[in-house]
Structures are given as C-alpha cells and as structure tokens.
N, C-alpha and C. Protein backbone atom coordinates (compact mmCIF):
# COMPACT_ATOMS: atom_id res chain seq x y z
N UNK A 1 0.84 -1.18 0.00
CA UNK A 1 0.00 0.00 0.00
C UNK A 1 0.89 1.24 0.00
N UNK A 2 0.52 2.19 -1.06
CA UNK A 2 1.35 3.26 -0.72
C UNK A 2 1.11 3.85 -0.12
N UNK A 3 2.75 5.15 0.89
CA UNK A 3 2.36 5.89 1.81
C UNK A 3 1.64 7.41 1.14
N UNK A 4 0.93 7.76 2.43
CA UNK A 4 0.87 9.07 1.85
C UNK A 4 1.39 10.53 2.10
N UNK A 5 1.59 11.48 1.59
CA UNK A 5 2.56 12.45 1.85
C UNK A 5 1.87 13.28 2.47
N UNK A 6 0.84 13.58 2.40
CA UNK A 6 0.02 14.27 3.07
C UNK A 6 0.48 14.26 4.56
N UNK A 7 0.10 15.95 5.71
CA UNK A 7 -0.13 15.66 6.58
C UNK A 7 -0.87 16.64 7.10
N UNK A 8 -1.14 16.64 8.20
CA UNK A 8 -1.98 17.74 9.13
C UNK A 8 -1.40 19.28 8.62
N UNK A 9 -2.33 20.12 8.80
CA UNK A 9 -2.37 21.21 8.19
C UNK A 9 -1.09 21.84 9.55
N UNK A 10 -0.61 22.86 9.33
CA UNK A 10 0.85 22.95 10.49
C UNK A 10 -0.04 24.66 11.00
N UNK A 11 -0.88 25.23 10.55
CA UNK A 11 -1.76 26.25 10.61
C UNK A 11 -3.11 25.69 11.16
N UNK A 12 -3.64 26.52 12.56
CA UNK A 12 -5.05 27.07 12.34
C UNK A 12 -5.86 28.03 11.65
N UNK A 13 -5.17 28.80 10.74
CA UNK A 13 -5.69 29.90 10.09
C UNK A 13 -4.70 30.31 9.49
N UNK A 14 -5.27 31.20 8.18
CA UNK A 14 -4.41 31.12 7.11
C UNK A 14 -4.01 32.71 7.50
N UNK A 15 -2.54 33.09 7.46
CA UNK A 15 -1.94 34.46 8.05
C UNK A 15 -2.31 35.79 6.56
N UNK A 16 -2.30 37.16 7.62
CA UNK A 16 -2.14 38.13 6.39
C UNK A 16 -1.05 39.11 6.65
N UNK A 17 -0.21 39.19 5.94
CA UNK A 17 1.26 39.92 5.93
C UNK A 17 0.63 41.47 6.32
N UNK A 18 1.09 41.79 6.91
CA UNK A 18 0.65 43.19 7.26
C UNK A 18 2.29 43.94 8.03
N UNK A 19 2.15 45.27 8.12
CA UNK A 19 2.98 45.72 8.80
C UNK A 19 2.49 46.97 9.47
N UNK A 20 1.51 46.80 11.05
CA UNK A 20 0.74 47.82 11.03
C UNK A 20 1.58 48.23 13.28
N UNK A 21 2.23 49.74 12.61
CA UNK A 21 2.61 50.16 13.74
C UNK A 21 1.50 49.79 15.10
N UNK A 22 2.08 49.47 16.36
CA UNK A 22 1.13 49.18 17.58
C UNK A 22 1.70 49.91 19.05
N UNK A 23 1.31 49.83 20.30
CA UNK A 23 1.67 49.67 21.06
C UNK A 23 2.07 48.61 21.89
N UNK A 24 2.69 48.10 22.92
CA UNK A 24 2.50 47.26 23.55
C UNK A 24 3.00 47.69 24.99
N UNK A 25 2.19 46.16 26.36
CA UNK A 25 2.52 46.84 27.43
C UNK A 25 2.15 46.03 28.33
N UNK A 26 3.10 45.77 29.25
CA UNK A 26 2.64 44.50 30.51
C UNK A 26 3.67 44.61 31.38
N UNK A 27 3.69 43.68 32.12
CA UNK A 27 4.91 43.62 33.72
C UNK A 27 5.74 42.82 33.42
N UNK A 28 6.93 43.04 33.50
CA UNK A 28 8.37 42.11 33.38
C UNK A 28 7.88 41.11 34.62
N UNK A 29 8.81 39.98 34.75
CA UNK A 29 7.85 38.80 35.85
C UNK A 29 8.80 39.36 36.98
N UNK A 30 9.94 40.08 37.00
CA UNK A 30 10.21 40.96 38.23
C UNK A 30 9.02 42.23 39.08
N UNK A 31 8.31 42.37 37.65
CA UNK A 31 6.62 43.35 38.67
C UNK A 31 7.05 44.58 37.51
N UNK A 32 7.87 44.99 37.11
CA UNK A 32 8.16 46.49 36.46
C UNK A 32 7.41 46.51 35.00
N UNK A 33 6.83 47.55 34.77
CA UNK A 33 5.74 47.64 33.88
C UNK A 33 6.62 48.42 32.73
N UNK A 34 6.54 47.64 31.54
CA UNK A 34 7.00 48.64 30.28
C UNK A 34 6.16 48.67 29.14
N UNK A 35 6.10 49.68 28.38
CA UNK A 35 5.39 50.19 27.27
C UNK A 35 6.10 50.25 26.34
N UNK A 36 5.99 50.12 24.85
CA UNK A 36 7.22 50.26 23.88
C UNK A 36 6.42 50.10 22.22
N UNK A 37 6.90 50.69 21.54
CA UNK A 37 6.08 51.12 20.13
C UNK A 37 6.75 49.38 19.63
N UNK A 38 5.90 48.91 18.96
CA UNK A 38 6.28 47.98 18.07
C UNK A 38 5.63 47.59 16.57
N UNK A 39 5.47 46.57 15.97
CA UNK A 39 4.66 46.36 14.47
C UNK A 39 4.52 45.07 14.57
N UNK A 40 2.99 44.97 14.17
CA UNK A 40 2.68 43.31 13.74
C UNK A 40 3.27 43.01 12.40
N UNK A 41 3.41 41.74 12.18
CA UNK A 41 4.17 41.76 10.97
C UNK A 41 3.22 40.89 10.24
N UNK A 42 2.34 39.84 10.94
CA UNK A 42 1.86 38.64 10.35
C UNK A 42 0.58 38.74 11.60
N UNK A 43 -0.71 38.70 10.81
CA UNK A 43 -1.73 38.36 11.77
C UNK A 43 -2.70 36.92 11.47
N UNK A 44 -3.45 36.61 12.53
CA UNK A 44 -4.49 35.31 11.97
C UNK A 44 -5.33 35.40 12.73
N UNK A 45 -6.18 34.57 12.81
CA UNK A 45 -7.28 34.39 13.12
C UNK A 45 -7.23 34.19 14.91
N UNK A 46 -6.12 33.62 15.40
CA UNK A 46 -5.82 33.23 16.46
C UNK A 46 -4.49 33.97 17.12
N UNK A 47 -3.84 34.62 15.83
CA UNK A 47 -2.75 35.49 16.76
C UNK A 47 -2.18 36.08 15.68
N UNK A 48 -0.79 36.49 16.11
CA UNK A 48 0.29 37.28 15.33
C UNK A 48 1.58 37.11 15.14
N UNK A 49 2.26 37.71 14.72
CA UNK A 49 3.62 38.11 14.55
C UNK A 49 4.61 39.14 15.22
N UNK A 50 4.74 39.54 16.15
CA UNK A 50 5.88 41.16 16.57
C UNK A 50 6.80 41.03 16.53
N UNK A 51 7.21 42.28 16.18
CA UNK A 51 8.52 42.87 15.43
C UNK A 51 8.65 43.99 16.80
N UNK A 52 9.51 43.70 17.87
CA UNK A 52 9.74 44.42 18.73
C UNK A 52 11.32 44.34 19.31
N UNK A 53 11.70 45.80 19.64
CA UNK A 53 13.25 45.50 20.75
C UNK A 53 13.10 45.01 22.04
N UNK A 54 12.02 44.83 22.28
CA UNK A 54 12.03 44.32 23.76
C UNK A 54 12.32 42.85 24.38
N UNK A 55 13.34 42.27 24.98
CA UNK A 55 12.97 40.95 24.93
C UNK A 55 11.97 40.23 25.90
N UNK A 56 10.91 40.05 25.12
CA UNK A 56 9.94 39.41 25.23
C UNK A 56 10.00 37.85 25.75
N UNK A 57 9.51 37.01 26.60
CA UNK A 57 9.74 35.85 26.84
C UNK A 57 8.70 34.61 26.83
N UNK A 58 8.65 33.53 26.72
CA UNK A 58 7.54 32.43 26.06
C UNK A 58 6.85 32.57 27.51
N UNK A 59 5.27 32.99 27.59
CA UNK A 59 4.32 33.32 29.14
C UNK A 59 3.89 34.21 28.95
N UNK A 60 4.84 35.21 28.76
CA UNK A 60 4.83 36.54 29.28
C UNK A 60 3.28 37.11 28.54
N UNK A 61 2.63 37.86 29.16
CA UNK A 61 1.02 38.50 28.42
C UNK A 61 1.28 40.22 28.10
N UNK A 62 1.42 40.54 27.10
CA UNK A 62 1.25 41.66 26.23
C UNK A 62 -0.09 42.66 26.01
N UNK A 63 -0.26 43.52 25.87
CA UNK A 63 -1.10 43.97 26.32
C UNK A 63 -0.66 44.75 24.41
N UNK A 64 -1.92 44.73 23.23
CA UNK A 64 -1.52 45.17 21.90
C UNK A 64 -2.70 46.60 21.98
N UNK A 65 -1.92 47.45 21.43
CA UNK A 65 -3.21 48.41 21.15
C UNK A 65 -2.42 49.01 19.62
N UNK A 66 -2.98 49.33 18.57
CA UNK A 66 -3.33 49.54 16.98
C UNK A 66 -3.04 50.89 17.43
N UNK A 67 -1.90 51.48 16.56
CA UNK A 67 -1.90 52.75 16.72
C UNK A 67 -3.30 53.30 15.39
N UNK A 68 -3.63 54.61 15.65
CA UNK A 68 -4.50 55.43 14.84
C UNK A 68 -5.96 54.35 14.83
N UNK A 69 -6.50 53.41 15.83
CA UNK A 69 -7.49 52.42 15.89
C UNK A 69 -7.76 52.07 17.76
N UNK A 70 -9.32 52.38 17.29
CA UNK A 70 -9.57 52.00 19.15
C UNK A 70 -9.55 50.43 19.47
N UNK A 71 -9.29 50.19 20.85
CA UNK A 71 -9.38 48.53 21.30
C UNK A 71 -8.15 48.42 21.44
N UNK A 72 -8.06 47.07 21.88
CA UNK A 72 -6.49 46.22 22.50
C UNK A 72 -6.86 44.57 22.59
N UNK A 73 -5.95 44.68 22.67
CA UNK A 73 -6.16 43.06 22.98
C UNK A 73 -5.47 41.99 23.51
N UNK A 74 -5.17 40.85 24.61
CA UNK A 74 -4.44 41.12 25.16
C UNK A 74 -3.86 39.45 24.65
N UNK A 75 -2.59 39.45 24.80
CA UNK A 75 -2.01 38.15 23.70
C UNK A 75 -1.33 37.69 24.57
N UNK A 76 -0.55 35.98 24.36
CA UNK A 76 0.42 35.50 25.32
C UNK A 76 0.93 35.32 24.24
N UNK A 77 2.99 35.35 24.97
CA UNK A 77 3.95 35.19 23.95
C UNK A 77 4.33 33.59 24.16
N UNK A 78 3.96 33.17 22.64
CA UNK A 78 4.30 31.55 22.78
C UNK A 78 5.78 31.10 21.74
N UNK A 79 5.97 31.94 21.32
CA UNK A 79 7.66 31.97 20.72
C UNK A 79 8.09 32.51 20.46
N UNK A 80 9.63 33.07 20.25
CA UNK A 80 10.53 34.20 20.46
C UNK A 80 11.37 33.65 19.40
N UNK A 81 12.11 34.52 18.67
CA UNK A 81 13.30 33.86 17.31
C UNK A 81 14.61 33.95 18.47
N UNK A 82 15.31 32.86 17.66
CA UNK A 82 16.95 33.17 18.52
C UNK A 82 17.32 34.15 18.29
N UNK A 83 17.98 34.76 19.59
CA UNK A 83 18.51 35.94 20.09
C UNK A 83 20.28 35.51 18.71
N UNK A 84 20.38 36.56 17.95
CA UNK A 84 21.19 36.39 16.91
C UNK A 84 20.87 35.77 15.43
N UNK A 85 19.87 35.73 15.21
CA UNK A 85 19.49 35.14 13.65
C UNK A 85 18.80 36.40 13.12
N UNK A 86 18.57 35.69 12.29
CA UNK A 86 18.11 37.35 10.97
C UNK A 86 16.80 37.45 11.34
N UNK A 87 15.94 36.68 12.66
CA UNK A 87 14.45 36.87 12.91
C UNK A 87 14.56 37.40 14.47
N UNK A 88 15.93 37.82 14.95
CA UNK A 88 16.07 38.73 16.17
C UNK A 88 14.57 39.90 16.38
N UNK A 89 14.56 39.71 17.02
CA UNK A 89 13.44 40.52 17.52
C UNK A 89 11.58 40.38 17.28
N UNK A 90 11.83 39.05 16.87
CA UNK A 90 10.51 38.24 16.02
C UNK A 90 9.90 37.94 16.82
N UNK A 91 8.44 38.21 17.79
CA UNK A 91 7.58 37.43 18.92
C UNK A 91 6.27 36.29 18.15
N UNK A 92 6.08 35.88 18.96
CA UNK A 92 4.83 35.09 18.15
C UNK A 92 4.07 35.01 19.42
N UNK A 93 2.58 35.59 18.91
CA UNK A 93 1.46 35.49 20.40
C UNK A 93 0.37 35.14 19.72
N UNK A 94 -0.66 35.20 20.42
CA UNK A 94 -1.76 34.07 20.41
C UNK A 94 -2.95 34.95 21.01
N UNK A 95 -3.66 35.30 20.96
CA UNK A 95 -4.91 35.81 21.82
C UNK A 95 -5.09 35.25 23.33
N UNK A 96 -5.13 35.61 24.11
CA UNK A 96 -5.29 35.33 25.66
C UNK A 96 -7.05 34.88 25.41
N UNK A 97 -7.60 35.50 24.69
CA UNK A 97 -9.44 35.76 24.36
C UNK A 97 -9.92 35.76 22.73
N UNK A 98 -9.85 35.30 21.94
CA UNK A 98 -9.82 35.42 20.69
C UNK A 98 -10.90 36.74 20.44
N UNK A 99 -9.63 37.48 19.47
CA UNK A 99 -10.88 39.10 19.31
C UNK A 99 -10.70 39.22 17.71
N UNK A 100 -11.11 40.49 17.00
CA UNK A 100 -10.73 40.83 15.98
C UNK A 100 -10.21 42.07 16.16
N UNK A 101 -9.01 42.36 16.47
CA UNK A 101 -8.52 43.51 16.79
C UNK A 101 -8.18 44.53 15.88
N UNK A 102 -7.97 43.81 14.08
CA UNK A 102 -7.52 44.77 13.33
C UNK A 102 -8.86 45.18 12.49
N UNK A 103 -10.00 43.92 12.75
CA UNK A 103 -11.14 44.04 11.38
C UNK A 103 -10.96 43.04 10.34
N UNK A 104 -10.14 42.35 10.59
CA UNK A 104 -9.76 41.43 9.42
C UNK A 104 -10.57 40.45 9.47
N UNK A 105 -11.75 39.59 8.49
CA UNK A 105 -12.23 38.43 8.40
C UNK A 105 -11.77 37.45 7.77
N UNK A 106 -11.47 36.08 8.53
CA UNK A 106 -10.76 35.02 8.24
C UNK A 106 -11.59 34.30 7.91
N UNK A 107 -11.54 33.09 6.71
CA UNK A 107 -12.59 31.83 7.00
C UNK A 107 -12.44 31.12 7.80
N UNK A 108 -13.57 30.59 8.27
CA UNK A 108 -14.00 29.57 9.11
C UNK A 108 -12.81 28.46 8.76
C-alpha cells in the first residue's frame, strides 16, 4: 500500500502579511511595567507576529493596542526567534481571548 505524503495542516488559520505600527505593554515577571512602540508583521485568526526591541519571553502577556485604531487586545507570547538570527526581535502570540482587533475576516 502506498504511503501518503500528506499531513496535518501545520496552521489554524491562514496568516495576512501586514505591517501595522502598535503599542505594547505588561509587567516584566520581576513586577516592572513597560510600554514600547512595536509592528505586527503577520496576523491570523488566532494570533500574530511582533517585530519588537524588547525581549519578550515564552508566558509573558502583552497587552496590543493599533496605533491610529480603538481597542487592544491582550495576547500570550508563545515563541521568540533566537537571540542572533536574521528573525532577532521576532515574537509570536496568540490571543489570551480570541478578538478581531484589526477588522480582518478570516474563513472559518
């Protein structure tokens, strides 16, 4: 019987390249609260992409607000690029609450 090549889809939702300036803002796990301009780079249905200097860590909860757009929304960081590769400063988060924060409609 042959195998098949097929496998599970590696996505819940299909991403849209965007590059839309934001805020962000939460407590270092020492308690100290920072704020810092950043950019989504990649959004979905279930999360995003950031493009930030801050180092961000896999837990940590972000707090996103859309510059020139009302709302926020509040995301957990579930992967970080290695500190030294050409994706330095790359976060990957997830919705804490699934919202539509930019307006974007995804399919089902």
């Amino acid at each position: 019987m042959p195998k098949s090549n097929q496998s599970a889809p590696l996505r819940r939702s299909s991403r849209v390249h965007i590059q839309v300036p934001v805020s962000i803002s939460g407590t270092w796990p020492g308690g100290e609260p920072f704020n810092e301009e950043a950019y989504l780079l990649t959004v979905s249905k279930f999360g995003a992409k950031l493009k930030t200097p801050l180092p961000l860590r896999q837990g940590m909860q972000v707090k996103v607000i859309p510059r020139n757009r009302r709302g926020s929304a509040l995301f957990r960081v579930v992967w970080t690029a290695q500190e030294g590769s050409p994706r330095t400063g790359e976060v990957g988060i997830e919705y804490v609450e699934v919202s539509n924060l930019l307006g974007i409609s995804f399919p089902e």
